[in-house]
Protein backbone atom coordinates (compact mmCIF):
# COMPACT_ATOMS: atom_id res chain seq x y z
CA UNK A 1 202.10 -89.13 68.83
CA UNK A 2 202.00 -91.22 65.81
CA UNK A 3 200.40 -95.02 66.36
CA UNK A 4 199.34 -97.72 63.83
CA UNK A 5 195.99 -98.54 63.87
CA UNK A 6 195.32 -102.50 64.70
CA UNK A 7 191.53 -101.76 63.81
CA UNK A 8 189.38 -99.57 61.64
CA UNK A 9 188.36 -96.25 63.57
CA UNK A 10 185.50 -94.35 61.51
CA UNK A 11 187.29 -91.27 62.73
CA UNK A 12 191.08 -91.38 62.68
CA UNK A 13 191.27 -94.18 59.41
CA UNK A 14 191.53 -98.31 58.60
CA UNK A 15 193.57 -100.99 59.84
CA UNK A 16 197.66 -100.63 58.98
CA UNK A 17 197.64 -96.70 58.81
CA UNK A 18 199.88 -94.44 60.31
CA UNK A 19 197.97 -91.64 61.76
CA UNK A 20 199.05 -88.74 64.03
CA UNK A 21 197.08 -88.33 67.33
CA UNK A 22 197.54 -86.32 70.57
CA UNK A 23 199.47 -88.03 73.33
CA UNK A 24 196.72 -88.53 75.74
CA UNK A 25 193.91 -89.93 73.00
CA UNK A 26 196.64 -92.40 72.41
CA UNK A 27 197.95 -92.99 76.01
CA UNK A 28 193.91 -93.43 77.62
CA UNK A 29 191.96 -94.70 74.53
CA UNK A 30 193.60 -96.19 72.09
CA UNK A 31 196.34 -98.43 73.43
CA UNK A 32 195.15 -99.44 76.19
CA UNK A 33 192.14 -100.91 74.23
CA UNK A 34 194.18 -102.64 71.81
CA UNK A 35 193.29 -100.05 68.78
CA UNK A 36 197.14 -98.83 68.14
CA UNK A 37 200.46 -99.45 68.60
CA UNK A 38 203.12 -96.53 68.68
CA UNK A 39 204.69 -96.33 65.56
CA UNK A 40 207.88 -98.43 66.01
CA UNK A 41 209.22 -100.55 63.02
CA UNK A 42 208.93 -103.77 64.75
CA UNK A 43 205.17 -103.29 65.38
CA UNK A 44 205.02 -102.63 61.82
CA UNK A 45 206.08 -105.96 61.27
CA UNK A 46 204.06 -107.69 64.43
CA UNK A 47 201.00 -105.59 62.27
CA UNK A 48 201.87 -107.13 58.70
CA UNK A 49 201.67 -110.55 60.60
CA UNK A 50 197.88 -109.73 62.14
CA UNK A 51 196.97 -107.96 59.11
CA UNK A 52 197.48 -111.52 56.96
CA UNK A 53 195.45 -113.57 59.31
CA UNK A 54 192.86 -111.13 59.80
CA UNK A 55 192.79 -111.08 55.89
CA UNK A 56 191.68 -114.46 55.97
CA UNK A 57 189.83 -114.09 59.09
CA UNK A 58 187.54 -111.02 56.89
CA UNK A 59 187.33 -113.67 53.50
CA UNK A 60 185.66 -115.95 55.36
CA UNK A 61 183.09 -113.67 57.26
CA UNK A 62 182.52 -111.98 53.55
CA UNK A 63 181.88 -115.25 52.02
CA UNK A 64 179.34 -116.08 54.98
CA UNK A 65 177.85 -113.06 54.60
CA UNK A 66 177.56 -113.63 50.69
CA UNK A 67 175.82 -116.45 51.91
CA UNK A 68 173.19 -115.56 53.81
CA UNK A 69 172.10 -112.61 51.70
CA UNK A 70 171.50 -115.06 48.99
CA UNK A 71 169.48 -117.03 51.26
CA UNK A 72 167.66 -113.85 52.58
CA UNK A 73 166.66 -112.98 49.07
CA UNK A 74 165.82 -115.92 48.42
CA UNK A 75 162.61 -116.04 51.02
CA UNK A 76 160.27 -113.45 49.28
CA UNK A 77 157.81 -113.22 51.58
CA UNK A 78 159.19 -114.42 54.69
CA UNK A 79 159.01 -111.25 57.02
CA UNK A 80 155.55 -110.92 57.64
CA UNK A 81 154.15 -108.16 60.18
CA UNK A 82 150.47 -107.95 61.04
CA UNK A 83 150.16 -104.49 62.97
CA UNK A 84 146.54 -102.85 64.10
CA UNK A 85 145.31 -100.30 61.76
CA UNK A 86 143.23 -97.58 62.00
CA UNK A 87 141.43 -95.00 59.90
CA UNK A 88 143.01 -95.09 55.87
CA UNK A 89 145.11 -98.37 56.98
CA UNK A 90 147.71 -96.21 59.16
CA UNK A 91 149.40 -98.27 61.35
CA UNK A 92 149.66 -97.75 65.73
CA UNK A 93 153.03 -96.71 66.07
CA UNK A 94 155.28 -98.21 63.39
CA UNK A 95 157.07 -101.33 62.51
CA UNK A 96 160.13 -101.42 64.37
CA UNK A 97 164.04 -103.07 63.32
CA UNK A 98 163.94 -105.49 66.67
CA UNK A 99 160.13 -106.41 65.30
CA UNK A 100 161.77 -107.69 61.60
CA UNK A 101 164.67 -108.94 63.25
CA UNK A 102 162.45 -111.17 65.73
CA UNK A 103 160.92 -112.58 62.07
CA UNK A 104 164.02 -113.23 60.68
CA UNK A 105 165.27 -115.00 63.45
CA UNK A 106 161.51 -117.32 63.51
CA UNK A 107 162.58 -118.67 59.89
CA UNK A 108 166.48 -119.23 61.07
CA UNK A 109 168.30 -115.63 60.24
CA UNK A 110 169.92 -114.11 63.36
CA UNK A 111 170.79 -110.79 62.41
CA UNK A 112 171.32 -108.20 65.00
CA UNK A 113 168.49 -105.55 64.92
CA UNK A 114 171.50 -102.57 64.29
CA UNK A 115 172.71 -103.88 61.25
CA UNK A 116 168.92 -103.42 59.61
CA UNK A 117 168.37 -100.20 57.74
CA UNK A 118 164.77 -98.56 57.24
CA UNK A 119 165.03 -95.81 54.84
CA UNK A 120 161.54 -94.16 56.48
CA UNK A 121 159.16 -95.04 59.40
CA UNK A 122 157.04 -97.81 58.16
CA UNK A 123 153.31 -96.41 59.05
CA UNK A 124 150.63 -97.65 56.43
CA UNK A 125 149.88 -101.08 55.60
CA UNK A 126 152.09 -102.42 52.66
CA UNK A 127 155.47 -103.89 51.19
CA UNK A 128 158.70 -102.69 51.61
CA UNK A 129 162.52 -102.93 51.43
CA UNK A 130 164.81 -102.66 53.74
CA UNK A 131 168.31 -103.23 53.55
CA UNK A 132 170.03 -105.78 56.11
CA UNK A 133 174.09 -104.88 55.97
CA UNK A 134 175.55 -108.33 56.50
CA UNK A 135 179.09 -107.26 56.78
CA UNK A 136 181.06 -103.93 55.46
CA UNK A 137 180.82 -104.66 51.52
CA UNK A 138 177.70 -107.25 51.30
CA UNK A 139 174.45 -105.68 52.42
CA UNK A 140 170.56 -107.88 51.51
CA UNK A 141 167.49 -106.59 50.42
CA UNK A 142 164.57 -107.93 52.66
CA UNK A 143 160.81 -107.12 51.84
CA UNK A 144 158.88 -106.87 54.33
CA UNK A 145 155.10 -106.94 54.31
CA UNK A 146 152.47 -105.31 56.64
CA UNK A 147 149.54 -106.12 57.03
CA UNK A 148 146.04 -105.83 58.83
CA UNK A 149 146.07 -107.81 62.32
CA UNK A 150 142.72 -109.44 62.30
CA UNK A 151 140.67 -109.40 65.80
């Protein structure tokens, strides 16, 4: 069955395209959801209508996100974590996404704790970057710093 998509689908393709699925993917998942219409040339046209508002729907959430990564790169050393150490300053357990995303949110950033990246477990005591993606094309560079929890 061929559908339109109404809404990017990492696995089939973006908004507007005309991809071929089987019936029954199409018939359980996808329209009832609201992911795809069938292929018909007047849904073509009801798409071009939602694809222009959701063009300016997507400008607007870019230019927020813009926004806040400024802002986010702006506060250096905002995203403190003290953590106890042992032996050779290694941490107990690691520093978690939720546990930088509860920061963030103490100085006035809500960011949901998916949409931060850690490139490795943070286990010693120290600085690092991690990336915060803001929307699809605008991703912010946080550092975060660990260090010693006193008694």
């Amino acid at each position: 069955m061929k559908v339109i998509l109404r809404q990017n689908i990492d696995s089939l393709g973006k908004m507007g395209e005309v991809v071929s699925v089987k019936d029954g993917y199409a018939r359980n998942y996808l329209l009832p959801r609201g992911a795809a219409y069938v292929a018909t040339k007047g849904n073509e046209r009801v798409l071009e209508q939602e694809r222009k508002s959701l063009q300016v729907k997507i400008n607007r959430e870019r230019k927020s996100a813009e926004d806040i990564a400024t802002e986010l790169e702006k506060h250096e050393n905002a995203v403190t974590i003290a953590m106890p150490v042992g032996e050779e300053d290694k941490l107990f357990g690691t520093v978690t996404k939720e546990m930088i995303a509860e920061k963030l949110s103490a100085i006035g950033f809500s960011i949901d704790k998916r949409k931060i990246e850690i490139d490795e477990p943070i286990k010693v005591l120290g600085i690092y970057t991690v990336t915060a993606k803001l929307h699809t094309d605008v991703s912010a560079k946080i550092k975060v710093w660990v260090v010693r929890q006193e008694s």
